[in-house]
Protein backbone atom coordinates (compact mmCIF):
# COMPACT_ATOMS: atom_id res chain seq x y z
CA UNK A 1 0.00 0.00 0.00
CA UNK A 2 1.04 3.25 -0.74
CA UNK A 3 2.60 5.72 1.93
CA UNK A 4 -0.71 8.10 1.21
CA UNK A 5 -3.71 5.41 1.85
CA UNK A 6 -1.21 4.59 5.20
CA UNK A 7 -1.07 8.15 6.32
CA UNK A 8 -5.14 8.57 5.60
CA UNK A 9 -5.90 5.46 7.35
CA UNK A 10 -3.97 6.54 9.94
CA UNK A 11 -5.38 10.10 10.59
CA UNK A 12 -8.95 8.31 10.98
CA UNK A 13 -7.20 6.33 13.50
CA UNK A 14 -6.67 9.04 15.29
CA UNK A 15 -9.88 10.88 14.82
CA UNK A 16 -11.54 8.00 16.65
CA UNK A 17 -8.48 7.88 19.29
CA UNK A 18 -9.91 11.16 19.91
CA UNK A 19 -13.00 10.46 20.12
CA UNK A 20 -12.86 7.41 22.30
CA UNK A 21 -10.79 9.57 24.79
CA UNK A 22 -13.63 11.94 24.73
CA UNK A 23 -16.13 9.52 25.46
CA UNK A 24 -14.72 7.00 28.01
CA UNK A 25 -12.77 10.22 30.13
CA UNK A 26 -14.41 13.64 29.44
CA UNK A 27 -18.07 12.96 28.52
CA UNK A 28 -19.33 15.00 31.85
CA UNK A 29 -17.60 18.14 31.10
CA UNK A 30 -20.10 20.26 30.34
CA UNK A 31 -17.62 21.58 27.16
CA UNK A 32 -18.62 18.13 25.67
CA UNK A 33 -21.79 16.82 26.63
CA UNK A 34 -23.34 20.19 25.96
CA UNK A 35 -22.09 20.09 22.19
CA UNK A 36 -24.83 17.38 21.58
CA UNK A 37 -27.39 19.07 23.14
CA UNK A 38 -27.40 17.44 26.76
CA UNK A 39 -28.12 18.50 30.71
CA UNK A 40 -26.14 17.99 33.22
CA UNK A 41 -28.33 15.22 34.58
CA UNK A 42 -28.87 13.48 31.33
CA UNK A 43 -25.26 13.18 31.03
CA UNK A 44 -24.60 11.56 34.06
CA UNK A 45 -27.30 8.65 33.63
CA UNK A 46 -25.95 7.88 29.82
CA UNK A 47 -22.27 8.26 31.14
CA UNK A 48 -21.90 4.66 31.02
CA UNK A 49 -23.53 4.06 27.76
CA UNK A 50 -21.36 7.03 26.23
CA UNK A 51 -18.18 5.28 27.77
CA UNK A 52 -18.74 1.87 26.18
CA UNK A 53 -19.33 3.79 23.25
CA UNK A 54 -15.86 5.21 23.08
CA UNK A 55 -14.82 1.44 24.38
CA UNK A 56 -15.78 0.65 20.94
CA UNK A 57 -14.35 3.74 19.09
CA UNK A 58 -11.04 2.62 20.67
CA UNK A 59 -11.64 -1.01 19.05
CA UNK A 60 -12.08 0.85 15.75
CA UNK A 61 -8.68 2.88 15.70
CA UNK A 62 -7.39 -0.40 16.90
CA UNK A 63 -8.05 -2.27 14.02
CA UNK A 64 -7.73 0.96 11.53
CA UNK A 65 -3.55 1.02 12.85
CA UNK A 66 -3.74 -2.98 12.26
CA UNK A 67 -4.76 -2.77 8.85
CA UNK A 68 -2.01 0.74 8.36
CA UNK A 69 0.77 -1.96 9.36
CA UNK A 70 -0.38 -5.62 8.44
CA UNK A 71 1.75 -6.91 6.16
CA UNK A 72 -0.80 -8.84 4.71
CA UNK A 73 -4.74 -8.69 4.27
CA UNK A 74 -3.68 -4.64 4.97
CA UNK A 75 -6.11 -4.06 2.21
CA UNK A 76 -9.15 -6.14 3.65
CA UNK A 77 -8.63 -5.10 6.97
CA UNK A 78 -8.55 -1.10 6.19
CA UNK A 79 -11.65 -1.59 3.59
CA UNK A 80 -13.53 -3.36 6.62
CA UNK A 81 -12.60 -1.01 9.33
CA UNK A 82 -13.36 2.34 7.41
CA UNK A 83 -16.63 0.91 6.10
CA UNK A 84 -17.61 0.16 9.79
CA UNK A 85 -16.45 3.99 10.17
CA UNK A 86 -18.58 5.40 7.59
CA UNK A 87 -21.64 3.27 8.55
CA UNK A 88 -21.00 4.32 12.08
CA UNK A 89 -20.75 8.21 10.80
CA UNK A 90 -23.89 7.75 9.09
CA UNK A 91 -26.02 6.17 12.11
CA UNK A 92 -24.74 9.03 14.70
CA UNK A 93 -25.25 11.30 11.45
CA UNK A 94 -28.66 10.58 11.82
CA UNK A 95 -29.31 9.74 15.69
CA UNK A 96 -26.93 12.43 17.30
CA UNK A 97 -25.71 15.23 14.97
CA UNK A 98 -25.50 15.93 11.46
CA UNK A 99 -22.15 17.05 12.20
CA UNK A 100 -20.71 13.49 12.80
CA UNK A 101 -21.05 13.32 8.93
CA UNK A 102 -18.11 15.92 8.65
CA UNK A 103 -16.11 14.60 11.73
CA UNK A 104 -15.99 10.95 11.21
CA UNK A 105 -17.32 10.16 7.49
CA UNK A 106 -16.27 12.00 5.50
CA UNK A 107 -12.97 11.14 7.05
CA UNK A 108 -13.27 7.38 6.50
CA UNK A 109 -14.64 8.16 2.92
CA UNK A 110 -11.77 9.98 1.78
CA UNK A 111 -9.25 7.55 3.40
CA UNK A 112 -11.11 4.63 1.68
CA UNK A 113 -11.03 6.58 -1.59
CA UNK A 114 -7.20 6.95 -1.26
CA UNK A 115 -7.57 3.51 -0.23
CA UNK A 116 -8.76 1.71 -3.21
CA UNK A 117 -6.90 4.17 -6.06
CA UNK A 118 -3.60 3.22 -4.42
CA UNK A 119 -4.88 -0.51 -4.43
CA UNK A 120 -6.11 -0.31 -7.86
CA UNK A 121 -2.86 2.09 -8.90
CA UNK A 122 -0.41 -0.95 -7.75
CA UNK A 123 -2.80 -3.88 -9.39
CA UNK A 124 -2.61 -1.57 -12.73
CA UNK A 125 1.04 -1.71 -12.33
CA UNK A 126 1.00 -5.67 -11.88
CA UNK A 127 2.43 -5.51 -8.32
């Protein structure tokens, strides 16, 4: 894989690192929870449920920097990972804020764009 589709795959990585830090260790500072629209209260009872949430953005970048340095299946194992990125972008798209489209899929979409050209660049090439 090229250097490009590494470094993309790689910055989504870290866009859900981010996230998942959010979620499991800041979600009751007001600064976040009131981005989405939530009281004080209302944070505190889905606290738990917001922290196995970023549980599972953690096991995403996981497996995004897994597939940036396998040394083989690399391709099937970033394709997988950002398509469980953009269908999670979509569903939080449309049961949290629009804005999730912006922060996490349109990430993943570009990265899986640079993805497949550099795939399809070095099968062109016979390599």
């Amino acid at each position: 894989m090229s250097i490009m589709s590494t470094v993309a795959v790689l910055i989504v990585a870290a866009v859900h690192i981010a996230i998942s830090v959010v979620e499991i260790f800041f979600w009751e500072n007001p600064l976040v929870y009131q981005r989405l629209d939530f009281t004080a209260e209302i944070a505190s009872k889905v606290a738990p449920i917001v922290q196995n949430a970023g549980l599972y953005n953690s096991f995403i970048a996981a497996g995004l920097i897994w597939g940036a340095f396998a040394k083989s299946n690399s391709l099937e194992i970033r394709v997988f990972f950002l398509v469980c990125v953009i269908i999670a972008g979509v569903f939080g798209a449309l049961t949290l804020k629009w804005t999730t489209l912006v922060l996490q899929t349109l990430p993943a979409f570009v990265a899986l764009a640079v993805v497949w050209l550099a795939h399809s660049r070095l099968k062109f090439q016979g390599l």
